[in-house]
C-alpha atoms as a PDB file:
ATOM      1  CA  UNK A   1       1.361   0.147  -7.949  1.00  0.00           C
ATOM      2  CA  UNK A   2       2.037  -3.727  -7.715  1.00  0.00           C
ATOM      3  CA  UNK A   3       0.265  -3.244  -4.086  1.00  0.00           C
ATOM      4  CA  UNK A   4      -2.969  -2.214  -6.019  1.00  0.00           C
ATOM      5  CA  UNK A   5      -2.677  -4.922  -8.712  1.00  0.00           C
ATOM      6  CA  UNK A   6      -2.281  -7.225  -6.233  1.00  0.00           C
ATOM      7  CA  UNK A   7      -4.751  -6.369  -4.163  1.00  0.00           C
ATOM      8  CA  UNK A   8      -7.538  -6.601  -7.512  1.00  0.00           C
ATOM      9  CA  UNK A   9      -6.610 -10.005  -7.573  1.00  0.00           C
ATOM     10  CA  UNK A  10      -7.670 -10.768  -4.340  1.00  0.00           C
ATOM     11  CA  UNK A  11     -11.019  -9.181  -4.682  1.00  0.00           C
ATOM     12  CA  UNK A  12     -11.112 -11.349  -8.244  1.00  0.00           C
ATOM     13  CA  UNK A  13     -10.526 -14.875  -6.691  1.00  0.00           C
ATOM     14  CA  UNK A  14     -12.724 -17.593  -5.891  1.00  0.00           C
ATOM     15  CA  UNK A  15     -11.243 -17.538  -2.038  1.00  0.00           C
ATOM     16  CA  UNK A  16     -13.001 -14.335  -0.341  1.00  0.00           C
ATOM     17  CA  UNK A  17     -10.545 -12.065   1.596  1.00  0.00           C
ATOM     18  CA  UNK A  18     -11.847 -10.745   4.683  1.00  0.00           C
ATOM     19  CA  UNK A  19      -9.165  -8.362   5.374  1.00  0.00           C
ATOM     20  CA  UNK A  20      -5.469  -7.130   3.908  1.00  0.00           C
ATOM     21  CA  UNK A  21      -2.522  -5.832   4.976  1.00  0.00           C
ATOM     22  CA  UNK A  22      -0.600  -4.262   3.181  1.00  0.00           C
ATOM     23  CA  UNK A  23       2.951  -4.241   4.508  1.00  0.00           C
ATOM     24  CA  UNK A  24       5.779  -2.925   2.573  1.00  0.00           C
ATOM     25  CA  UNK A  25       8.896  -5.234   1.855  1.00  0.00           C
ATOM     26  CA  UNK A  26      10.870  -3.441   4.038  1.00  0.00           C
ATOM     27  CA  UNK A  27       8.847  -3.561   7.364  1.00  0.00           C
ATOM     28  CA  UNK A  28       8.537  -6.793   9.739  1.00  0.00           C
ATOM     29  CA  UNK A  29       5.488  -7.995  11.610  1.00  0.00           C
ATOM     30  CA  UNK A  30       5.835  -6.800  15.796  1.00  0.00           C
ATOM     31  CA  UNK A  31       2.688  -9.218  16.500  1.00  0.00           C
ATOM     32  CA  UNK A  32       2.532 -12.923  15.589  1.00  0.00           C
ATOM     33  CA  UNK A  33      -0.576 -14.395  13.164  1.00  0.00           C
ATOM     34  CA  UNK A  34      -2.819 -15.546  16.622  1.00  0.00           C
ATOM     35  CA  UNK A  35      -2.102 -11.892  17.593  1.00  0.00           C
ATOM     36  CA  UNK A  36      -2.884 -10.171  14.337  1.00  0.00           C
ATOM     37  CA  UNK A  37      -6.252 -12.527  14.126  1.00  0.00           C
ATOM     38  CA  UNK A  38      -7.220 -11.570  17.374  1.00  0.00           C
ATOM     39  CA  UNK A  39      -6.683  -8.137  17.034  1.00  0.00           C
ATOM     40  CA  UNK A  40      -8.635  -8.282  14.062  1.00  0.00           C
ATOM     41  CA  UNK A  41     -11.744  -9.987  15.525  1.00  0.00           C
ATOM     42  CA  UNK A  42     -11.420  -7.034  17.916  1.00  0.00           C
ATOM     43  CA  UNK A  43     -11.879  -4.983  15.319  1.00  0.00           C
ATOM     44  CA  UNK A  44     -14.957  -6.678  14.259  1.00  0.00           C
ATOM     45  CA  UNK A  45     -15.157  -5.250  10.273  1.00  0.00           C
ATOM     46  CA  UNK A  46     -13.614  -1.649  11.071  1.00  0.00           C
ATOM     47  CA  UNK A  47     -10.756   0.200   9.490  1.00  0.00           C
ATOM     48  CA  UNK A  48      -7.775   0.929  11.967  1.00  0.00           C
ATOM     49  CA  UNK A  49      -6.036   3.643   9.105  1.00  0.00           C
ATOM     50  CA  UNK A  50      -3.773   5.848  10.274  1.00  0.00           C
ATOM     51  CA  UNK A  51      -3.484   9.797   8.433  1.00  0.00           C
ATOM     52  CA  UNK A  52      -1.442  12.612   8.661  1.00  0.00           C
ATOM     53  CA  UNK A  53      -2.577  16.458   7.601  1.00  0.00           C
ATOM     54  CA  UNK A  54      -0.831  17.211   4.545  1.00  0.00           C
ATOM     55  CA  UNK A  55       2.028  19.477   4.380  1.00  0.00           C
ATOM     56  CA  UNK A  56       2.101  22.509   2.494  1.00  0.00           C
ATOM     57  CA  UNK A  57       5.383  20.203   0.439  1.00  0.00           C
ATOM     58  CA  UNK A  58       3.098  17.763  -0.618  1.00  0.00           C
ATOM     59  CA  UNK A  59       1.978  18.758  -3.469  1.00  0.00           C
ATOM     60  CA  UNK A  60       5.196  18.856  -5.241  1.00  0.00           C
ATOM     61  CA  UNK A  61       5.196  15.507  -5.341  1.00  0.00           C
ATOM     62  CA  UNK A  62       2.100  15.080  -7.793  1.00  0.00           C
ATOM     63  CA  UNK A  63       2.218  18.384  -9.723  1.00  0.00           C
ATOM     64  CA  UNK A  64       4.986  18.051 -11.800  1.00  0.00           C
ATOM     65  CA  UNK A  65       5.350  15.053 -14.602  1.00  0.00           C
ATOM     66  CA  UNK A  66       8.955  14.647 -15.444  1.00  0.00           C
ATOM     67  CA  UNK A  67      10.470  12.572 -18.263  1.00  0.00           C
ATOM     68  CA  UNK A  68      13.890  10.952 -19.573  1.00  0.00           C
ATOM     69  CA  UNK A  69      14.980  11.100 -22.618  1.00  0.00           C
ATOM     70  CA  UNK A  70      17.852   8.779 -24.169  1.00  0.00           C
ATOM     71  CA  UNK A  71      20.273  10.864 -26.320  1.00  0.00           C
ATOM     72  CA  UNK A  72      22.130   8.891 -28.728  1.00  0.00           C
ATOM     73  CA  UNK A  73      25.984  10.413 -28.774  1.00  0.00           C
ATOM     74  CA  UNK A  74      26.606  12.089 -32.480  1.00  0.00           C
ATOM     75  CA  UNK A  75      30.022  12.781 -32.211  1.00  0.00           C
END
């Protein structure tokens, strides 16, 4: 979620964001910034997003709500 919050700030500040990428903490760059910019120009405004058909398993992850519960010790 701190992608998305992140992300509303950019689309809140004065400075106007022409593209994002989001990148999770665990991943590296494999192109340099001149390569990414270029690469981007190529792209000249589109989306390059890549998807995946869901799996029947999927929805498992979004159907259930599950909660913890701290249980003081009586005895």
């Amino acid at each position: 979620m701190a992608d998305v919050h992140c992300m509303r700030d950019l689309i809140g500040h004065h400075v106007r964001w022409n593209y994002v990428i989001n990148m999770p903490g665990q991943q590296f760059p494999l192109k340099s910034n001149l390569e990414m910019v270029r690469i981007l120009k190529l792209y000249n405004g589109a989306n390059d997003v890549l998807g995946d058909v869901r799996s029947k398993y999927v929805p498992r992850r979004y159907l259930f709500k599950h909660h913890v519960m701290m249980v003081r010790n009586t005895s």
